[in-house]
Protein backbone atom coordinates (compact mmCIF):
# COMPACT_ATOMS: atom_id res chain seq x y z
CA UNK A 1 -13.58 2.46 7.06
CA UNK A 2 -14.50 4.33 4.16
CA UNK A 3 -12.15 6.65 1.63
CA UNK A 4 -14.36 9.43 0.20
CA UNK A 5 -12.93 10.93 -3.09
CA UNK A 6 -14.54 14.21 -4.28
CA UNK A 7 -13.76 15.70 -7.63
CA UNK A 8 -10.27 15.03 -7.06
CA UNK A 9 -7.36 16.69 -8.80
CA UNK A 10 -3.50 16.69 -9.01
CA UNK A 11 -1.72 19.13 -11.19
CA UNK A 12 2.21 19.27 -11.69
CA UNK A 13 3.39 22.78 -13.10
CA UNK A 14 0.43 23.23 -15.53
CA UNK A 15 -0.59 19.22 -16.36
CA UNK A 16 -3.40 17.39 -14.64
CA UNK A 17 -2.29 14.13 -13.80
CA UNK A 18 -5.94 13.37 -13.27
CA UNK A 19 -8.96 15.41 -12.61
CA UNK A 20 -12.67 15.14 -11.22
CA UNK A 21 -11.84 11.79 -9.70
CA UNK A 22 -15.00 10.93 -7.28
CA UNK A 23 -15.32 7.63 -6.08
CA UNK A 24 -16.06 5.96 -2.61
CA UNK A 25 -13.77 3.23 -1.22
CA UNK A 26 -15.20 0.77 1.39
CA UNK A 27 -14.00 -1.69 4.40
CA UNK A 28 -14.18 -5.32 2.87
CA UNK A 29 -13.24 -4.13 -0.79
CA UNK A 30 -10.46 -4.65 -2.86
CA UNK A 31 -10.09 -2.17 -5.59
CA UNK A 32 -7.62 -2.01 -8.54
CA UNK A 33 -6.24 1.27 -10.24
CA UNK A 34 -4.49 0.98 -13.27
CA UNK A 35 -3.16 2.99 -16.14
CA UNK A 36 0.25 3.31 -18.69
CA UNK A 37 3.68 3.70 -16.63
CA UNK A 38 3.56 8.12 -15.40
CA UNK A 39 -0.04 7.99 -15.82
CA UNK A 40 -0.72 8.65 -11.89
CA UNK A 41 -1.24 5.80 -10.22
CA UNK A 42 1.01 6.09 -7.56
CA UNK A 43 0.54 9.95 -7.60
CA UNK A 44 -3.06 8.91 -6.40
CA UNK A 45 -1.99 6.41 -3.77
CA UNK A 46 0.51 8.84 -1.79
CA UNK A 47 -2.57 11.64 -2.24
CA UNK A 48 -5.09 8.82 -0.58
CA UNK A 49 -1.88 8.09 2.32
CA UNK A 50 -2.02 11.98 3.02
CA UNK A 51 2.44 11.81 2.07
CA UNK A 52 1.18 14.22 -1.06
CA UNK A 53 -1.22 17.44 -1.51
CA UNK A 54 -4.05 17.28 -3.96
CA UNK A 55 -4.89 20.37 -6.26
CA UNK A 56 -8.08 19.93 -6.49
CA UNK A 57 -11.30 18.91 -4.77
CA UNK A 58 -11.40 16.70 -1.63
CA UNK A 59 -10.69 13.57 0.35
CA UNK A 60 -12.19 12.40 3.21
CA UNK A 61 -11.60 8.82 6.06
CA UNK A 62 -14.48 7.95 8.39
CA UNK A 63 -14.65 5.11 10.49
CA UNK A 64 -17.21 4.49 13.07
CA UNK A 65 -15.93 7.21 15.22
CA UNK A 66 -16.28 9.66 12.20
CA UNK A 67 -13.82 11.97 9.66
CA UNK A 68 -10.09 10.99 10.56
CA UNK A 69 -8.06 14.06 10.38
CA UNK A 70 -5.47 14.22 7.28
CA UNK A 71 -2.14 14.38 10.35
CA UNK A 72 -3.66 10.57 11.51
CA UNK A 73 -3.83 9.07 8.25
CA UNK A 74 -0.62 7.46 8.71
CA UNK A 75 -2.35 5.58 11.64
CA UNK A 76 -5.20 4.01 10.12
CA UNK A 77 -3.41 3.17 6.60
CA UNK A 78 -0.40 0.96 5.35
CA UNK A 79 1.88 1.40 2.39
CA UNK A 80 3.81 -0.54 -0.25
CA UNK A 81 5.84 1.16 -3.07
CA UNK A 82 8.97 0.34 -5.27
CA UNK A 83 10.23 3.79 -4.24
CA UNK A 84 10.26 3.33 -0.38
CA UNK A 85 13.86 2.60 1.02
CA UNK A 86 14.88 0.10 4.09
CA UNK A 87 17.28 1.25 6.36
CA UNK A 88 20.70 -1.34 5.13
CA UNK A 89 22.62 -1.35 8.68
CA UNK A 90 19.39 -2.73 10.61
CA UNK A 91 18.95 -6.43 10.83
CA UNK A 92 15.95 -7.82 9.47
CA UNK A 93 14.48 -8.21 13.14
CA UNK A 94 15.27 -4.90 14.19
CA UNK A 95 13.83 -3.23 11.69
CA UNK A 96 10.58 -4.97 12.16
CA UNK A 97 10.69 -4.82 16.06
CA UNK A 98 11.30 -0.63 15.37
CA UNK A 99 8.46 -0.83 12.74
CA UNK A 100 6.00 -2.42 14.80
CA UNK A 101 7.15 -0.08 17.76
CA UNK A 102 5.61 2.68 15.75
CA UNK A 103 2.36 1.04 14.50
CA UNK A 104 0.62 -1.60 15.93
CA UNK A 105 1.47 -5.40 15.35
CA UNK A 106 -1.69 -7.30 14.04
CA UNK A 107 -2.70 -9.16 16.97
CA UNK A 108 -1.69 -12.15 18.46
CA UNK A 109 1.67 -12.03 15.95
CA UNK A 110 5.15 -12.00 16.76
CA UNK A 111 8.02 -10.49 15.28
CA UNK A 112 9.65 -14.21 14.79
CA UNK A 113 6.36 -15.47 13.40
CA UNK A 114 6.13 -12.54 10.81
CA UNK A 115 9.78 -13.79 9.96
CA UNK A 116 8.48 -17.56 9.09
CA UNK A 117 5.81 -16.39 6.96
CA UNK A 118 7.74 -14.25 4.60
CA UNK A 119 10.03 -16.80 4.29
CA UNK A 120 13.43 -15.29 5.96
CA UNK A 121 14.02 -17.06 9.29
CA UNK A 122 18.11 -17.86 7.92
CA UNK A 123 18.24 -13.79 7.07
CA UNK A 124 16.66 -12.79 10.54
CA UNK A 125 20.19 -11.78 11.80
CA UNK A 126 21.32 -10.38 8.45
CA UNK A 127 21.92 -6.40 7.81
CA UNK A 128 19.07 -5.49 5.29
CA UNK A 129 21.42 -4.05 2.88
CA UNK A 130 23.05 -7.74 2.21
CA UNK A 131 19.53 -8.63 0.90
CA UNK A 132 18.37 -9.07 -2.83
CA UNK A 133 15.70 -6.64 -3.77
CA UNK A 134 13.21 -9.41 -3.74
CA UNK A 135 13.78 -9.90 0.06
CA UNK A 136 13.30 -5.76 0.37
CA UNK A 137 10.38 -6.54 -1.43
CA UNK A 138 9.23 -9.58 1.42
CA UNK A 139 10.04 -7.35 4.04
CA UNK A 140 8.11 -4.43 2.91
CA UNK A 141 4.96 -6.15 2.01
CA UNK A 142 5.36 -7.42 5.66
CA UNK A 143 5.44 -3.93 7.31
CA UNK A 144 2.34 -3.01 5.57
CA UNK A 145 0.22 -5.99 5.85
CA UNK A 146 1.02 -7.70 9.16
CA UNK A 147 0.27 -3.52 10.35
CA UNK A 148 -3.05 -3.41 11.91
CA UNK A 149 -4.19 -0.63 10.18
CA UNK A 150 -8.03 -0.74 8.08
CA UNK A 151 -6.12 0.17 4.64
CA UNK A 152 -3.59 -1.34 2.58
CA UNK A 153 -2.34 0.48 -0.26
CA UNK A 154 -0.07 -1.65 -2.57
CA UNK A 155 2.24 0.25 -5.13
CA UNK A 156 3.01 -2.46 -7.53
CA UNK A 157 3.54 -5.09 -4.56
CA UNK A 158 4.84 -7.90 -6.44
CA UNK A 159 8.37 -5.74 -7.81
CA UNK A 160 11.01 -7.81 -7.98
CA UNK A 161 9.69 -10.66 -6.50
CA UNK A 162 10.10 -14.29 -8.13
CA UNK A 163 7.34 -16.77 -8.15
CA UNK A 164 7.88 -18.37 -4.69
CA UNK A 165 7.64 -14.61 -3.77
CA UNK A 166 4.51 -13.63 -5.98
CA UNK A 167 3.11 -16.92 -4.51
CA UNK A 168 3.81 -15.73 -0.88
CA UNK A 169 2.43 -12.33 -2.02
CA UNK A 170 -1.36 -14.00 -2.74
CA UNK A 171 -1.17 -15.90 0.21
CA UNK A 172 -0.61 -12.40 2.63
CA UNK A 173 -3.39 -10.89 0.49
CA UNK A 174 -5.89 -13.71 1.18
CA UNK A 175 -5.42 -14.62 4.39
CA UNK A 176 -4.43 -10.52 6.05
CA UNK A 177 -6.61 -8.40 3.49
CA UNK A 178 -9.99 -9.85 3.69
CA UNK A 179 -11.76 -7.36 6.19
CA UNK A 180 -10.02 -4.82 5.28
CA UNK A 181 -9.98 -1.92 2.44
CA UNK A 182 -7.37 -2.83 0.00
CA UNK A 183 -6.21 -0.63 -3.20
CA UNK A 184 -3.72 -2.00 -5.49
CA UNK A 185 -1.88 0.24 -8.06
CA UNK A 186 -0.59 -2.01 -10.86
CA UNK A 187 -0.74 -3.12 -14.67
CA UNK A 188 0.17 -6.76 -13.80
CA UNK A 189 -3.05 -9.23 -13.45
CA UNK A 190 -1.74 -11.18 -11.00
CA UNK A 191 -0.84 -8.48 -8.34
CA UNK A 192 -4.82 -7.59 -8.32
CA UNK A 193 -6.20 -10.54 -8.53
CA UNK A 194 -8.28 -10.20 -5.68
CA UNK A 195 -9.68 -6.63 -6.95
CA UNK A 196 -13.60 -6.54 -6.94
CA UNK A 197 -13.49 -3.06 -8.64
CA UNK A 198 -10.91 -1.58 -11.31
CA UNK A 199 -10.54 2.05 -11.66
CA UNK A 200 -8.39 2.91 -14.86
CA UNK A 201 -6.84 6.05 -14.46
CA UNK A 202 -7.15 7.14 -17.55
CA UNK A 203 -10.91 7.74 -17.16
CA UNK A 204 -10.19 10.90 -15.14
CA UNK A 205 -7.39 12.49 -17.67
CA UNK A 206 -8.20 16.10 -19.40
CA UNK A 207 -8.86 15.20 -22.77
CA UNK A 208 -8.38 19.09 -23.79
C-alpha cells in the first residue's frame, strides 16, 4: 500500500491549517506527525481516512491492484481518535462481534482471544458505558488494529490509558503493525516510538 500526498491543503473559513503538504507513505513504515495542540494533526489524519474533504491539491491509495477509490478507503484503513464514541448499551463482545461483522477480523483471531489480549476477559459481559475511559481506550485501539486493513492511523492512541495500558499499547504496535503502514498523530514520545519518519506539521503552515 502506498498513501500519495500531493500539494495538499486544508482551509477552515479563510486559515490554512496546512498547505503544499507532499509526501509519500509506504507499506512497512511507521511515520509520526506532530505539531502544538489545533495545529492539524488530526485534521490531516481524517483527510488521509477520506471522513474529511481537502481544499487543496490531492491524495491518492494504490495497492497492487492500483488507485483505491476515495468511497473504499474505509476498507483498506483503520482508525483511532480521542473523539470517536462507543456505543454504552453494547457489551464489550457485541460490539466487537458487530465491528468485526463490518470489517474483516485479522486472521486466525477470535473475538474471545482479542478480549485476552487487551486485557478485559472479567468486562467481556459488561455494557461499554460502565467502563473507565481507559478501557474505551483498550477497546478502540482493538477495533483498529486487530482490523485487517493495510493502514493504521492512530490519533493520540495512548489517551487515557495508564501504564499497564501504554504497555499493552507497544505490545499491539509491535507485534500487529509491522507489515503494515502505520501513521501516528501525537506530541507524546512514547506513543511513536516505533516511527521511522516524523513529519512536523508545522513545516507545511503559511508563514504569510
Amino acid at each position: 500500500m502506498k498513501i500519495s500526498l500531493s500539494d495538499l491543503g486544508k482551509r477552515f473559513s479563510r486559515e490554512w491549517i496546512f498547505r503544499h503538504l507532499s509526501i509519500e507513505l509506504e507499506t512497512g513504515n511507521h511515520y509520526a506527525i506532530t505539531g502544538s495542540n489545533g495545529s492539524g494533526k488530526s485534521t490531516l489524519l481524517q483527510i488521509i481516512a477520506g471522513s474529511l474533504s481537502h481544499t487543496e491539491g490531492t491524495i491518492c491509495l494504490l495497492n497492487e491492484i492500483g488507485e483505491i477509490p476515495a468511497e473504499k478507503y474505509y476498507l483498506h484503513i483503520s482508525l483511532v481518535a480521542p473523539y470517536m464514541s462507543l456505543p454504552g448499551e453494547m457489551t464489550l463482545t457485541e460490539i466487537l462481534r458487530f465491528h468485526f461483522s463490518l470489517k474483516p477480523i485479522l486472521p486466525g483471531l477470535t473475538v474471545d482471544e482479542i478480549i485476552s489480549q487487551i486485557e478485559l476477559k472479567k468486562q467481556a459481559g459488561k455494557q461499554i458505558r460502565y467502563f473507565s475511559s481507559g478501557m474505551m481506550q483498550r477497546v478502540k485501539l482493538a477495533q483498529a488494529f486487530f482490523c485487517n486493513t493495510d493502514v493504521l492511523l492512530l490519533d493520540e492512541p495512548c489517551t487515557n490509558l495508564d501504564e499497564a495500558g501504554v504497555s499493552m499499547y507497544q505490545s499491539l504496535i509491535e507485534h500487529y503493525g509491522k507489515d503494515r503502514l502505520v501513521i501516528i498523530s501525537s506530541n507524546d514520545p512514547q506513543e511513536y516510538a516505533s516511527c521511522h519518519s516524523i513529519i512536523p506539521i508545522s513545516r507545511y503552515k503559511e508563514t504569510h
